[in-house]
PDB file of N, CA and C in Angstrom:
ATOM      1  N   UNK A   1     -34.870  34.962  62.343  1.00  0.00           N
ATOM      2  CA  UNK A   1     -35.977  34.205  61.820  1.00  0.00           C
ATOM      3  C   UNK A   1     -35.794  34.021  60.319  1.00  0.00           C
ATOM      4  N   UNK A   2     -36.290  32.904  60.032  1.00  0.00           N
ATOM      5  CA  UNK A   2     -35.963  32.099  58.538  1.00  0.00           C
ATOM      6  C   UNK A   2     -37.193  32.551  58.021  1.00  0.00           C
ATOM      7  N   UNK A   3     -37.108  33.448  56.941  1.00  0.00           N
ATOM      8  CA  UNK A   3     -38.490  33.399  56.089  1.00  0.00           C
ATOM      9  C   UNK A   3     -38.754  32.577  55.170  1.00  0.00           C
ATOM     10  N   UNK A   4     -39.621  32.215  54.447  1.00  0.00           N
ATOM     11  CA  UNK A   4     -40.332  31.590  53.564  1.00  0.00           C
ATOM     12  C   UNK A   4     -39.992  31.706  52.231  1.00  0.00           C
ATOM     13  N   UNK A   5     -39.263  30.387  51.410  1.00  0.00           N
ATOM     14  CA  UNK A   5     -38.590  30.891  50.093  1.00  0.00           C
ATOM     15  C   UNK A   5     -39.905  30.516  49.041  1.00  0.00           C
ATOM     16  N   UNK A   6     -39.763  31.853  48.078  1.00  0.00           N
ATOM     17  CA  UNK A   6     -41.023  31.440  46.995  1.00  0.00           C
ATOM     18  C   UNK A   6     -40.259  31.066  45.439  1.00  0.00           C
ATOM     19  N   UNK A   7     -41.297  30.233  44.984  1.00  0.00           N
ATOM     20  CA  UNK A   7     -40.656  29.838  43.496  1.00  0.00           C
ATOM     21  C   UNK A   7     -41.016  31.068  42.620  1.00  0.00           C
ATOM     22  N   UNK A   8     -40.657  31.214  41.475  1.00  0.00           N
ATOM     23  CA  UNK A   8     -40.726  31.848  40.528  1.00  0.00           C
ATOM     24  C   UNK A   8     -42.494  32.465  40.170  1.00  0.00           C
ATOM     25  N   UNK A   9     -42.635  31.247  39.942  1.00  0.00           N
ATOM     26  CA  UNK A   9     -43.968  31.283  39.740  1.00  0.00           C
ATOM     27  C   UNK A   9     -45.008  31.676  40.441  1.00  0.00           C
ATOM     28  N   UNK A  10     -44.565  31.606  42.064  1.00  0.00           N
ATOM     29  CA  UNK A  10     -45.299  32.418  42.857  1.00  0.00           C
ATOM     30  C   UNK A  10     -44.990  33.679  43.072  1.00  0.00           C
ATOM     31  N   UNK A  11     -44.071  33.378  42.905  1.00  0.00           N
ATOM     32  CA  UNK A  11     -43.922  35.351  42.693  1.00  0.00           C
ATOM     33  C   UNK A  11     -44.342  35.980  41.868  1.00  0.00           C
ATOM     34  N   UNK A  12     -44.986  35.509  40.879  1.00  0.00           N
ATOM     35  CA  UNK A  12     -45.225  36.574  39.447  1.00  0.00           C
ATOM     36  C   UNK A  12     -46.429  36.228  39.858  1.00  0.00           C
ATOM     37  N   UNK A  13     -47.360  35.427  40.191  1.00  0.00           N
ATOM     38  CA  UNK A  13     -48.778  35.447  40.495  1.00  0.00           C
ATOM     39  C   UNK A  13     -48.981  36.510  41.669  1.00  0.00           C
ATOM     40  N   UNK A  14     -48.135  36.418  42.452  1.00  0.00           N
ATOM     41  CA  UNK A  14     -48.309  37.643  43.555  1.00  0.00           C
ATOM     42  C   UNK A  14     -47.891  39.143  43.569  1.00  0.00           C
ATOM     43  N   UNK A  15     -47.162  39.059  42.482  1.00  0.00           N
ATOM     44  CA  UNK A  15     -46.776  40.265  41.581  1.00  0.00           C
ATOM     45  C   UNK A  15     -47.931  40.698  40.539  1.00  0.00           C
ATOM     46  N   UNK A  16     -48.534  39.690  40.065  1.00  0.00           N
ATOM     47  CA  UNK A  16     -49.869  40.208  39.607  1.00  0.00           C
ATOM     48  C   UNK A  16     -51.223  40.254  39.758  1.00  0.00           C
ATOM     49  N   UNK A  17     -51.337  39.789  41.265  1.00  0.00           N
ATOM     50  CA  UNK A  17     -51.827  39.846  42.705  1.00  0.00           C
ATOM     51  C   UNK A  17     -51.802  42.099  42.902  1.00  0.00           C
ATOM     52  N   UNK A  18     -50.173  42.290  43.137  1.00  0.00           N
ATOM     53  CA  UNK A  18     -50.223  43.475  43.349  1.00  0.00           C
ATOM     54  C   UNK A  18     -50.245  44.707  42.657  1.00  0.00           C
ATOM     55  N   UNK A  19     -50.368  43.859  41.130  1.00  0.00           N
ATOM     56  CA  UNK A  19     -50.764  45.159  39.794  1.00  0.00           C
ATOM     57  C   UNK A  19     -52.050  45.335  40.251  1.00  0.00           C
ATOM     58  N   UNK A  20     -52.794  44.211  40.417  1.00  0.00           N
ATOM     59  CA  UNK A  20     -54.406  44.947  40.427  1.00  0.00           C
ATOM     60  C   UNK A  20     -54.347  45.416  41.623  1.00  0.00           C
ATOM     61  N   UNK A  21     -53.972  45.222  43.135  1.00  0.00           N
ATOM     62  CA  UNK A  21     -54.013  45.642  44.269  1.00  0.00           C
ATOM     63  C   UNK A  21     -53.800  47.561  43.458  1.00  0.00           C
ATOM     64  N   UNK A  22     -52.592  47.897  42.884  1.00  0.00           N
ATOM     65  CA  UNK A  22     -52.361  48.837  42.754  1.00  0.00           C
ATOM     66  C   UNK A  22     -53.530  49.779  41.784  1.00  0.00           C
ATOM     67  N   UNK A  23     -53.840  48.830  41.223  1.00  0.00           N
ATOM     68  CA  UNK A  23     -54.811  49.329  39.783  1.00  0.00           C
ATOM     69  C   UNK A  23     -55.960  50.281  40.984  1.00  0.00           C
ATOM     70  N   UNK A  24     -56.527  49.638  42.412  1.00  0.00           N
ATOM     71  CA  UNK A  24     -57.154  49.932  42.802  1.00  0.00           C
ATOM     72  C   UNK A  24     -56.851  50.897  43.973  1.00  0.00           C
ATOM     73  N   UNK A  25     -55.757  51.258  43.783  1.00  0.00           N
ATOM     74  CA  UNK A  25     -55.239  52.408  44.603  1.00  0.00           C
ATOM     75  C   UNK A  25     -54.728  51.875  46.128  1.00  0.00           C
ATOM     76  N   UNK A  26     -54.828  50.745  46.573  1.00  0.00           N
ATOM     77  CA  UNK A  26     -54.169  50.546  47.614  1.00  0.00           C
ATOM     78  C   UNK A  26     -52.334  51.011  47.784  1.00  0.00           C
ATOM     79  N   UNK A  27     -52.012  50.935  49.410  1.00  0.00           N
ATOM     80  CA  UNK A  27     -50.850  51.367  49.712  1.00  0.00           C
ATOM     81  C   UNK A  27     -50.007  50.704  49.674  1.00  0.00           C
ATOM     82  N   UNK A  28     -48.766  50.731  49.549  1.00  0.00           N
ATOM     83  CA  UNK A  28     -47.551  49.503  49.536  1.00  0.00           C
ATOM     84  C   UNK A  28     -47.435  48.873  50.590  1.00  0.00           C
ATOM     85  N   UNK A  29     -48.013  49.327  51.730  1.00  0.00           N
ATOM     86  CA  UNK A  29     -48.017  48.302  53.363  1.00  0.00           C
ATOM     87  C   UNK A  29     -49.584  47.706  52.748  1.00  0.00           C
ATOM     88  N   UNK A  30     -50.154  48.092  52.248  1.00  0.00           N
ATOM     89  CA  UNK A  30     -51.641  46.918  52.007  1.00  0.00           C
ATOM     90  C   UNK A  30     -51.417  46.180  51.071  1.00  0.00           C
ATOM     91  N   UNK A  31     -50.732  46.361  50.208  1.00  0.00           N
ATOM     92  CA  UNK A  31     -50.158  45.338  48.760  1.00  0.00           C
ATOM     93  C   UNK A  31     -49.296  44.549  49.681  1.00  0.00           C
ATOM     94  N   UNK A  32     -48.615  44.789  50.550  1.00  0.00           N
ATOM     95  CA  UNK A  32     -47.564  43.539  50.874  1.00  0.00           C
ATOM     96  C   UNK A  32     -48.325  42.803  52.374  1.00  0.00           C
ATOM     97  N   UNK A  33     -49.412  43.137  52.837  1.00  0.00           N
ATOM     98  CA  UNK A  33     -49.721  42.571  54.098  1.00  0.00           C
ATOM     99  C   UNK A  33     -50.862  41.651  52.901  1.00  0.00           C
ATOM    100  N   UNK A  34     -51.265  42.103  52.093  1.00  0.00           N
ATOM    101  CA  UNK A  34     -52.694  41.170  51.511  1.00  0.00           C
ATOM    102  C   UNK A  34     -51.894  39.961  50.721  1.00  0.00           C
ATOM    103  N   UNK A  35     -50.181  40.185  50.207  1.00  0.00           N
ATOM    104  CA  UNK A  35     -49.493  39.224  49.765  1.00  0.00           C
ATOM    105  C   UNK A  35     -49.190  38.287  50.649  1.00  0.00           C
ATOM    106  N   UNK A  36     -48.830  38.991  51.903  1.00  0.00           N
ATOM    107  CA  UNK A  36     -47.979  37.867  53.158  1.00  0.00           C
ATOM    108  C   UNK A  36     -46.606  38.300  53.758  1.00  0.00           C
ATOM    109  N   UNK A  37     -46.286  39.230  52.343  1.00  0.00           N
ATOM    110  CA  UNK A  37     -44.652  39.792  52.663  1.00  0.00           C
ATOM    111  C   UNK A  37     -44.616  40.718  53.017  1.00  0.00           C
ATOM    112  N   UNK A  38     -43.111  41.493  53.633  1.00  0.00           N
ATOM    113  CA  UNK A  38     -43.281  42.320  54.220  1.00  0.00           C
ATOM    114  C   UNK A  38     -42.771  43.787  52.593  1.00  0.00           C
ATOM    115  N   UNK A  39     -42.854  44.261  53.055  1.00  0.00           N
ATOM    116  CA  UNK A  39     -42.759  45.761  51.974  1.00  0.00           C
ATOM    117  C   UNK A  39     -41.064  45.542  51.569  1.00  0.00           C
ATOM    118  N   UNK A  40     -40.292  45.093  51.820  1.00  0.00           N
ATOM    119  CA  UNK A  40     -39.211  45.341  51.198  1.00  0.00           C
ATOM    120  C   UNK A  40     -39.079  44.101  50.402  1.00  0.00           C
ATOM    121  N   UNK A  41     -39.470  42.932  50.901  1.00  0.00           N
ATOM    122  CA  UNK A  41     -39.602  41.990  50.198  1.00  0.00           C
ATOM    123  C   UNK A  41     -40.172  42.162  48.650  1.00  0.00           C
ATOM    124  N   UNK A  42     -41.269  42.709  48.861  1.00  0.00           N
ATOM    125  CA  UNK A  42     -42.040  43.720  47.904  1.00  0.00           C
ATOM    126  C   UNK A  42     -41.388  44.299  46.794  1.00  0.00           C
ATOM    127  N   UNK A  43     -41.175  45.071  47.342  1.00  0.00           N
ATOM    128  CA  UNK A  43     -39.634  46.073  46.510  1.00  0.00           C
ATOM    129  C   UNK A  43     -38.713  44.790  45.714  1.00  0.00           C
ATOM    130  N   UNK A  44     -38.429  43.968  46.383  1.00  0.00           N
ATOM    131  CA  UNK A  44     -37.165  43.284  46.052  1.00  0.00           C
ATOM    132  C   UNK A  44     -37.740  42.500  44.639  1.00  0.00           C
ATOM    133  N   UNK A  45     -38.543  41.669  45.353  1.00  0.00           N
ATOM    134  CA  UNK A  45     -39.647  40.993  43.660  1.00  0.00           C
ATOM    135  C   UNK A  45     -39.518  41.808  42.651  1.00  0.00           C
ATOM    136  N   UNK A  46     -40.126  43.091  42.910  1.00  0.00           N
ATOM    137  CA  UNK A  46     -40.419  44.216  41.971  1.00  0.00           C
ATOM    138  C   UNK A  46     -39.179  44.437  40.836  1.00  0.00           C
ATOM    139  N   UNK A  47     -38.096  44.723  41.498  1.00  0.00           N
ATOM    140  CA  UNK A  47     -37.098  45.191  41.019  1.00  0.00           C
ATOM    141  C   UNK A  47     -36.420  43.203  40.149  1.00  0.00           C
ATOM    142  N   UNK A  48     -36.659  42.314  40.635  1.00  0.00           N
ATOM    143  CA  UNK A  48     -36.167  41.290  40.386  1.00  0.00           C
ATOM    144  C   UNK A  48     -37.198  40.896  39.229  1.00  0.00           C
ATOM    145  N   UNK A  49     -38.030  41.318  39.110  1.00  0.00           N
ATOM    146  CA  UNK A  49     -39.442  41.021  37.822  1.00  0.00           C
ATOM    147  C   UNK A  49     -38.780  42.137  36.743  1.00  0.00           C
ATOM    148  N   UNK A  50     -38.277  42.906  36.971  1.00  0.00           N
ATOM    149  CA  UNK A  50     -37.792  44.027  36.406  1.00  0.00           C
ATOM    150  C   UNK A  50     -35.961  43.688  35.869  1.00  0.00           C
ATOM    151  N   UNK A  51     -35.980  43.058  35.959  1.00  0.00           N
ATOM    152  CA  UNK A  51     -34.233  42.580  35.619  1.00  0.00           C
ATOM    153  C   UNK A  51     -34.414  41.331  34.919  1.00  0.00           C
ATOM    154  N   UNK A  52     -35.579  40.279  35.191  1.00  0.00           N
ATOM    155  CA  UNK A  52     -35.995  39.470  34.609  1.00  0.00           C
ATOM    156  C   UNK A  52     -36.714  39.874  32.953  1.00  0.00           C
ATOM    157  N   UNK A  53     -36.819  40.703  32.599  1.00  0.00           N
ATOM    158  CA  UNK A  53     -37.634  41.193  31.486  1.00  0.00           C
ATOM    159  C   UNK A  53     -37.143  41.294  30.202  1.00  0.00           C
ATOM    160  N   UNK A  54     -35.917  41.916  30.394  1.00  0.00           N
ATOM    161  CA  UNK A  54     -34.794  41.928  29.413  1.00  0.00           C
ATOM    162  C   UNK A  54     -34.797  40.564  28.782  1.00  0.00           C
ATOM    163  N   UNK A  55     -34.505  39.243  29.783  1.00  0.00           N
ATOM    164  CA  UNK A  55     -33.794  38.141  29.013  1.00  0.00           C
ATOM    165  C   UNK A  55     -35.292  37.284  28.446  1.00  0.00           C
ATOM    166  N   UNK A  56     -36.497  37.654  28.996  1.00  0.00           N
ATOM    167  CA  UNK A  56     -37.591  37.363  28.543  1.00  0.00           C
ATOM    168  C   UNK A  56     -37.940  37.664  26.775  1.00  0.00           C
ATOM    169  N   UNK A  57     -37.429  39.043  26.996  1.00  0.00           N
ATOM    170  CA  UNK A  57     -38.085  39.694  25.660  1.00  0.00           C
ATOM    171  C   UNK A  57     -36.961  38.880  24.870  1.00  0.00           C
ATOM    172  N   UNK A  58     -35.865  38.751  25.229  1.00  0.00           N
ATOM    173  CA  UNK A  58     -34.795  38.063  23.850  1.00  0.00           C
ATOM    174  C   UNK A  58     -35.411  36.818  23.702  1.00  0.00           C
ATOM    175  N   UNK A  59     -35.125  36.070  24.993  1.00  0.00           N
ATOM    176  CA  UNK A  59     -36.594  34.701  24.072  1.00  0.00           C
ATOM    177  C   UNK A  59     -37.464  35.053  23.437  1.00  0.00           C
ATOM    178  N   UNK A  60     -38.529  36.074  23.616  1.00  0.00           N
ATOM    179  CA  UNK A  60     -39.406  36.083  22.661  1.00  0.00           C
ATOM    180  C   UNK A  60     -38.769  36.327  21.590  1.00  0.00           C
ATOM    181  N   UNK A  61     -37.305  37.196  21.275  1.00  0.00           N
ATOM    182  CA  UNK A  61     -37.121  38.006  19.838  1.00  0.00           C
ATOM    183  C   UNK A  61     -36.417  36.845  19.099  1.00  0.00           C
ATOM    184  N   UNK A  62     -35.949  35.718  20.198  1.00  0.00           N
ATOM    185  CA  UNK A  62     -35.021  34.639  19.476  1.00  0.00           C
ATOM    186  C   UNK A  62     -35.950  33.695  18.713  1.00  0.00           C
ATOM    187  N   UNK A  63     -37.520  33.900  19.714  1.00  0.00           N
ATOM    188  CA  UNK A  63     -38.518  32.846  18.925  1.00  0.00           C
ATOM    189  C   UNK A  63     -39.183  33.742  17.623  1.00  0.00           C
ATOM    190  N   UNK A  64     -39.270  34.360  18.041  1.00  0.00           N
ATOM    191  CA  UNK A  64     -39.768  35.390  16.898  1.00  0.00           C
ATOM    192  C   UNK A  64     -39.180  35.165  15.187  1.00  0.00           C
ATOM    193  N   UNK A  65     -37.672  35.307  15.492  1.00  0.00           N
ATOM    194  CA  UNK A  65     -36.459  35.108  14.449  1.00  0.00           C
ATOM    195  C   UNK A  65     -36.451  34.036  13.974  1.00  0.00           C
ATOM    196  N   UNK A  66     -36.672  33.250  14.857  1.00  0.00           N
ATOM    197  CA  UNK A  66     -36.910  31.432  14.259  1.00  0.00           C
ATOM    198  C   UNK A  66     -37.948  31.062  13.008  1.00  0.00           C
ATOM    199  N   UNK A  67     -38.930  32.124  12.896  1.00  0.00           N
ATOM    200  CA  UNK A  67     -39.956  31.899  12.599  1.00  0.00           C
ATOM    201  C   UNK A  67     -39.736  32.507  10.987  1.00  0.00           C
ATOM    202  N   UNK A  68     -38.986  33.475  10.981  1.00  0.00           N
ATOM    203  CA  UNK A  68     -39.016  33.945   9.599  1.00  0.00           C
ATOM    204  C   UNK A  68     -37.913  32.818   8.620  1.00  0.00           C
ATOM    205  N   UNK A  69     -38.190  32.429   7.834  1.00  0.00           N
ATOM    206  CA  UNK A  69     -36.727  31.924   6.986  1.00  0.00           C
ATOM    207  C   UNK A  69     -35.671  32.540   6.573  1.00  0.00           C
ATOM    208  N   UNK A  70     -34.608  31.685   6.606  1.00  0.00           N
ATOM    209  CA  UNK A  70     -33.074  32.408   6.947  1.00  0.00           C
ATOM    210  C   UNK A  70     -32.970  33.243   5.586  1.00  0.00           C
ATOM    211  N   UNK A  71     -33.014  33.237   4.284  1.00  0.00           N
ATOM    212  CA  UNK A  71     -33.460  33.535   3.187  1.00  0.00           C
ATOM    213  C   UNK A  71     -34.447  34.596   2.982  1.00  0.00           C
ATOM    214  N   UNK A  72     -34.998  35.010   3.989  1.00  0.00           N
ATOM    215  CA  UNK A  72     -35.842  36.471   3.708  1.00  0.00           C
ATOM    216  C   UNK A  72     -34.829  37.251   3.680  1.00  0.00           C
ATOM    217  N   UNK A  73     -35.640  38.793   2.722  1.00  0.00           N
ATOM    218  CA  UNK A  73     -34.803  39.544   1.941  1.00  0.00           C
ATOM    219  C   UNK A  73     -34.839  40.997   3.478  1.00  0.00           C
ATOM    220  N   UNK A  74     -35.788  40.757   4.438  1.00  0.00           N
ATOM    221  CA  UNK A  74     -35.605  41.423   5.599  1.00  0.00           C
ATOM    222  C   UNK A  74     -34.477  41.182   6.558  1.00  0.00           C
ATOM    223  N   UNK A  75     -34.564  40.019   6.378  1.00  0.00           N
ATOM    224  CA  UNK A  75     -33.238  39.308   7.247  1.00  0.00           C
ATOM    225  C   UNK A  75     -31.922  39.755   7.043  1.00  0.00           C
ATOM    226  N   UNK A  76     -32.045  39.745   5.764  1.00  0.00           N
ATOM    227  CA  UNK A  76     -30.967  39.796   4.764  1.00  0.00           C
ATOM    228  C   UNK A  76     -30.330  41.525   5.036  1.00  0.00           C
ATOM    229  N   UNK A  77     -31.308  42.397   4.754  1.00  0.00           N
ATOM    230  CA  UNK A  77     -31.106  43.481   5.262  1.00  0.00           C
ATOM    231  C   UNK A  77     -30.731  43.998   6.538  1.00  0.00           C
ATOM    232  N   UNK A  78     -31.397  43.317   7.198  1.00  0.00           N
ATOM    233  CA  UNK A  78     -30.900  43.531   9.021  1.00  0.00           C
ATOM    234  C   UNK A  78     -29.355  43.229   9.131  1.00  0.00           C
ATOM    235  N   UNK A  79     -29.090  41.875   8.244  1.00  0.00           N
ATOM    236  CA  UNK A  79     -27.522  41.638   9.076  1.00  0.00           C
ATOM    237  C   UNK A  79     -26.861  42.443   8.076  1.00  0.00           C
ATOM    238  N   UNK A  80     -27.181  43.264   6.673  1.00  0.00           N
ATOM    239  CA  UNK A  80     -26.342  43.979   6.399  1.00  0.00           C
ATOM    240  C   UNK A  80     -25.989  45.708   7.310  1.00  0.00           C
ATOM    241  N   UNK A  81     -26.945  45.620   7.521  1.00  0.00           N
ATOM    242  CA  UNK A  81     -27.306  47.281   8.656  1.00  0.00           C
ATOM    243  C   UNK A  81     -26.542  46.683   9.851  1.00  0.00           C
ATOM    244  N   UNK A  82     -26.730  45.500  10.486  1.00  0.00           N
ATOM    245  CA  UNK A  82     -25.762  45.162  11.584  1.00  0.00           C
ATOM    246  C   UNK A  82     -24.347  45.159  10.900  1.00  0.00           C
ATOM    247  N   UNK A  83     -23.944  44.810  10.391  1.00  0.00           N
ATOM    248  CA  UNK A  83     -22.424  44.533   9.758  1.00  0.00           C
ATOM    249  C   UNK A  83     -21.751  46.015   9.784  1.00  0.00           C
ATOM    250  N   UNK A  84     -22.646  46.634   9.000  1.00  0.00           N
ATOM    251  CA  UNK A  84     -22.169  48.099   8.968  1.00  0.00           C
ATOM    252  C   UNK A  84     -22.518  48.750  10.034  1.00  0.00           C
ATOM    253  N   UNK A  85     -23.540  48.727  11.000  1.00  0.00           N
ATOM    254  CA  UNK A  85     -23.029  49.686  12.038  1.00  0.00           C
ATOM    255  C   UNK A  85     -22.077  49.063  13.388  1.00  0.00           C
ATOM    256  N   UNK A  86     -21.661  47.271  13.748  1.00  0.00           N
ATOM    257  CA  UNK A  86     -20.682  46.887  13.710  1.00  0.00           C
ATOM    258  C   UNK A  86     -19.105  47.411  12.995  1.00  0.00           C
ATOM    259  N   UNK A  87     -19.558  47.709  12.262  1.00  0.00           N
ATOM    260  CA  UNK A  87     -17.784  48.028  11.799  1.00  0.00           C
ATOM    261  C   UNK A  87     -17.693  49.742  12.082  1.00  0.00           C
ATOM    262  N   UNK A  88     -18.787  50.054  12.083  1.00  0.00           N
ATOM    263  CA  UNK A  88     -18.716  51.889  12.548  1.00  0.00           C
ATOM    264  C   UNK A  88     -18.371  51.945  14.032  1.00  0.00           C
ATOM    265  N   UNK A  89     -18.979  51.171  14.938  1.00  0.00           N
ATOM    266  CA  UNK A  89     -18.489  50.856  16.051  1.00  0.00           C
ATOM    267  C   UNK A  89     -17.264  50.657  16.643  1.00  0.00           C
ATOM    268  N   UNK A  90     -16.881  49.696  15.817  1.00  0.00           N
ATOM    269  CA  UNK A  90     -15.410  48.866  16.024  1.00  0.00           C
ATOM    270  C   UNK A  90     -14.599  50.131  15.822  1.00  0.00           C
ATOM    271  N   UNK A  91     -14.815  50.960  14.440  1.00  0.00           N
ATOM    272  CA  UNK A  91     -13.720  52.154  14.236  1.00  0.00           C
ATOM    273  C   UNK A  91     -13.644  53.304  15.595  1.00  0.00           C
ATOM    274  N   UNK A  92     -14.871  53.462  16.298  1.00  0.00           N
ATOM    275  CA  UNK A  92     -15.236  54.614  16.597  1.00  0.00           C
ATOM    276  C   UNK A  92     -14.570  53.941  17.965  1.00  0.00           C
ATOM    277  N   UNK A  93     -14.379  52.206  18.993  1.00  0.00           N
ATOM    278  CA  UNK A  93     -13.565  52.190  19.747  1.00  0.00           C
ATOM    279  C   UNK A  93     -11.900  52.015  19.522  1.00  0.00           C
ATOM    280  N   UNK A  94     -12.074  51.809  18.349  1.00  0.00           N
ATOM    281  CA  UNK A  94     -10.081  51.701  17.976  1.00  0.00           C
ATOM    282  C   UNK A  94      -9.761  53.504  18.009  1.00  0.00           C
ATOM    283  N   UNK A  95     -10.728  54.095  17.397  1.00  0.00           N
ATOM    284  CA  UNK A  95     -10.188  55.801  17.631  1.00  0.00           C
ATOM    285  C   UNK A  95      -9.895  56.525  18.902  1.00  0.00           C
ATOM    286  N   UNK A  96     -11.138  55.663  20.274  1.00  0.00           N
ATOM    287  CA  UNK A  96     -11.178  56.036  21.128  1.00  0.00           C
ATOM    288  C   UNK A  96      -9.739  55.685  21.544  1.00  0.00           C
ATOM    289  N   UNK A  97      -9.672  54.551  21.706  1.00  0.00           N
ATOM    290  CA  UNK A  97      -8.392  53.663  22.402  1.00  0.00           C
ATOM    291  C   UNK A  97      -6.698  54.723  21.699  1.00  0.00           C
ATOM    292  N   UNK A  98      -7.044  54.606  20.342  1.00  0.00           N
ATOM    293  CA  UNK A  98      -5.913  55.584  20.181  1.00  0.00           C
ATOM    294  C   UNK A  98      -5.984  57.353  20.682  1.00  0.00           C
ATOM    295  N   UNK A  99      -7.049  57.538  20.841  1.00  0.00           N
ATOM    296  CA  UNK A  99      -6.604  58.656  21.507  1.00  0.00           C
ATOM    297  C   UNK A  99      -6.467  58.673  22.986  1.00  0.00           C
ATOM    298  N   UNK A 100      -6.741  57.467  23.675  1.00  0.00           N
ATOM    299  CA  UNK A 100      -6.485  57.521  25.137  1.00  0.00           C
ATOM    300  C   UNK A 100      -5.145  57.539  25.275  1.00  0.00           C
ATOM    301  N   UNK A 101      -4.096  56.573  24.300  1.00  0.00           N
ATOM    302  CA  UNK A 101      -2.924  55.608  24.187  1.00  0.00           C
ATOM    303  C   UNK A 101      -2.087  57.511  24.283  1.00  0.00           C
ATOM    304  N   UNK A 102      -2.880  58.118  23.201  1.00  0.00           N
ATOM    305  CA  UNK A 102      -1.950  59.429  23.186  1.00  0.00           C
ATOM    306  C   UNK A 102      -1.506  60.344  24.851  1.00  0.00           C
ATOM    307  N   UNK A 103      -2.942  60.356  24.963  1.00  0.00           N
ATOM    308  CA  UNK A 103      -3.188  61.164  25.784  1.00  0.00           C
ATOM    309  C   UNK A 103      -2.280  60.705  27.171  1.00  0.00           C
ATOM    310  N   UNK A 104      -2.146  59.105  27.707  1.00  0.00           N
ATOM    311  CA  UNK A 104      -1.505  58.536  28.252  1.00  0.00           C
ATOM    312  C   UNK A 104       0.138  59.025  28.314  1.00  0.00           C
ATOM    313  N   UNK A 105       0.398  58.811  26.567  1.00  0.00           N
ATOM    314  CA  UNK A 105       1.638  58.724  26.552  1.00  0.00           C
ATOM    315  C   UNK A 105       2.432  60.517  26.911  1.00  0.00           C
ATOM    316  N   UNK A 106       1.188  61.296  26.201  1.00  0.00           N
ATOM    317  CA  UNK A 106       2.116  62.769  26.808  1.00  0.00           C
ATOM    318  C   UNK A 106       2.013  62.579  28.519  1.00  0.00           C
ATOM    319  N   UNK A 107       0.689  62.109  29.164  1.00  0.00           N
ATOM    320  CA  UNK A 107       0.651  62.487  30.816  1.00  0.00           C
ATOM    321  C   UNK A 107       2.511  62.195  31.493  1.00  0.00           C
ATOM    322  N   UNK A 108       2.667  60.429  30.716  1.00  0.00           N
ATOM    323  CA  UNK A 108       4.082  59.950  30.958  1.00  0.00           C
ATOM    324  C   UNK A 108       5.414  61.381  30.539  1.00  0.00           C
ATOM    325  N   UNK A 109       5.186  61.649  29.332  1.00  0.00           N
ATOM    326  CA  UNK A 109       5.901  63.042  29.074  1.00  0.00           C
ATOM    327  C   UNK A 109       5.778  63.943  29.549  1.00  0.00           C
ATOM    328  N   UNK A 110       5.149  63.867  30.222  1.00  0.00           N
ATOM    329  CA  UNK A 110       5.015  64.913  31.059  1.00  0.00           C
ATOM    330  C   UNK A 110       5.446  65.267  32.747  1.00  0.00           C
ATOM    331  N   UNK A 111       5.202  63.913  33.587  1.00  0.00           N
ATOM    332  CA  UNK A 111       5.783  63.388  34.421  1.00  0.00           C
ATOM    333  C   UNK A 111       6.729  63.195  34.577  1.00  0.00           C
ATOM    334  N   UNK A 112       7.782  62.450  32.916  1.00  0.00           N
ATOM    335  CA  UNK A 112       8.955  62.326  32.769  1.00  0.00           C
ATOM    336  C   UNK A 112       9.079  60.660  33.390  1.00  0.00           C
ATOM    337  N   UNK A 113       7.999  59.496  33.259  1.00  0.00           N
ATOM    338  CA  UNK A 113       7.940  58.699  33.518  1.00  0.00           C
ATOM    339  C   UNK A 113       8.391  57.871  32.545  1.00  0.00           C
ATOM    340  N   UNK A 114       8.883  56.046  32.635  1.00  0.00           N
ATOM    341  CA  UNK A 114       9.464  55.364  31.471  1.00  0.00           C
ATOM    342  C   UNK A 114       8.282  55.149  30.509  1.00  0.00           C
ATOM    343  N   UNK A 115       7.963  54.897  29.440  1.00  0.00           N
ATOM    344  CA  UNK A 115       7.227  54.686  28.822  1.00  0.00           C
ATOM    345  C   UNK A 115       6.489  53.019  29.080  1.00  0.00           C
ATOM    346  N   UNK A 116       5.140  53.134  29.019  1.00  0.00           N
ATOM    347  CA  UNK A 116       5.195  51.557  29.588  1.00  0.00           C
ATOM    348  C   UNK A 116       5.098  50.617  28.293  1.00  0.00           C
ATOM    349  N   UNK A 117       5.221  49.168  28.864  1.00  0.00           N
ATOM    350  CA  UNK A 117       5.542  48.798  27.754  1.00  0.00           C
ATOM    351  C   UNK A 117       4.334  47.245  27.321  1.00  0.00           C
ATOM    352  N   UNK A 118       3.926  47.390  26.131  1.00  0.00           N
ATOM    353  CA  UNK A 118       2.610  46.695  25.775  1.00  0.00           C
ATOM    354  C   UNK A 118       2.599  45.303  26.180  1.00  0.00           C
ATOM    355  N   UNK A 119       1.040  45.048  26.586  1.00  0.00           N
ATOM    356  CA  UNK A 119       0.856  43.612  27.036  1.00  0.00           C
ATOM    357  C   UNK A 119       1.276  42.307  25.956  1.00  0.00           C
ATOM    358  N   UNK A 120       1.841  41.083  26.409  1.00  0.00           N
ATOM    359  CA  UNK A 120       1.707  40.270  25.420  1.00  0.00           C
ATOM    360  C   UNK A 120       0.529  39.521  25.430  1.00  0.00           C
ATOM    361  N   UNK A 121      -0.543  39.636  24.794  1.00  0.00           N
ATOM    362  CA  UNK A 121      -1.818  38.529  25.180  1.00  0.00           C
ATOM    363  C   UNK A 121      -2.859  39.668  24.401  1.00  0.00           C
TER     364      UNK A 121
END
């Protein structure tokens, strides 16, 4: 059996359909029979409203950012604190990578395997 596909928009109305269902203490088989769906369906929204949120809040933070001028002295500060903990980053995976490269190369010394030999690309 073919179930019933919902748009976006009905899902978040029926998702906030089942905040208040919940606000009032009902069960997850009464939140999904008073929606229409069945309980895993339920679940599935839930978790899919929940993965949706992330890229929500960056629109808001991208509209947010729009709003200040490029020329504020906050701004200004942020991308210097990004720059620098960017480049603390960058060091802290080039250290990693060289100590894997080591650690690699004794396992080969150790095995007595050929040494392998670096990608071109």
């Amino acid at each position: 059996m073919v179930g019933k596909r919902h748009a976006l928009e009905e899902i978040s109305v029926k998702l906030a359909q089942a905040d208040n269902l919940v606000a009032k203490g009902k069960t997850q088989r009464e939140i999904s029979s008073a929606l229409g769906v069945s309980v895993m369906t339920y679940h599935r929204w839930k978790k899919m409203l929940k993965s949706h949120q992330p890229t929500m809040n960056r629109g808001l933070q991208e509209t947010a950012g729009r709003l200040h001028s490029p020329g504020d002295a906050n701004s200004e500060e942020a991308i210097k604190r990004l720059e620098l903990e960017n480049a603390q980053l960058r060091r802290l995976v080039t250290d990693a990578l060289l100590e894997k490269l080591k650690y690699e190369e004794e396992l080969r010394a150790h095995r007595g395997a050929p040494p392998r030999r670096p990608d071109n690309g």
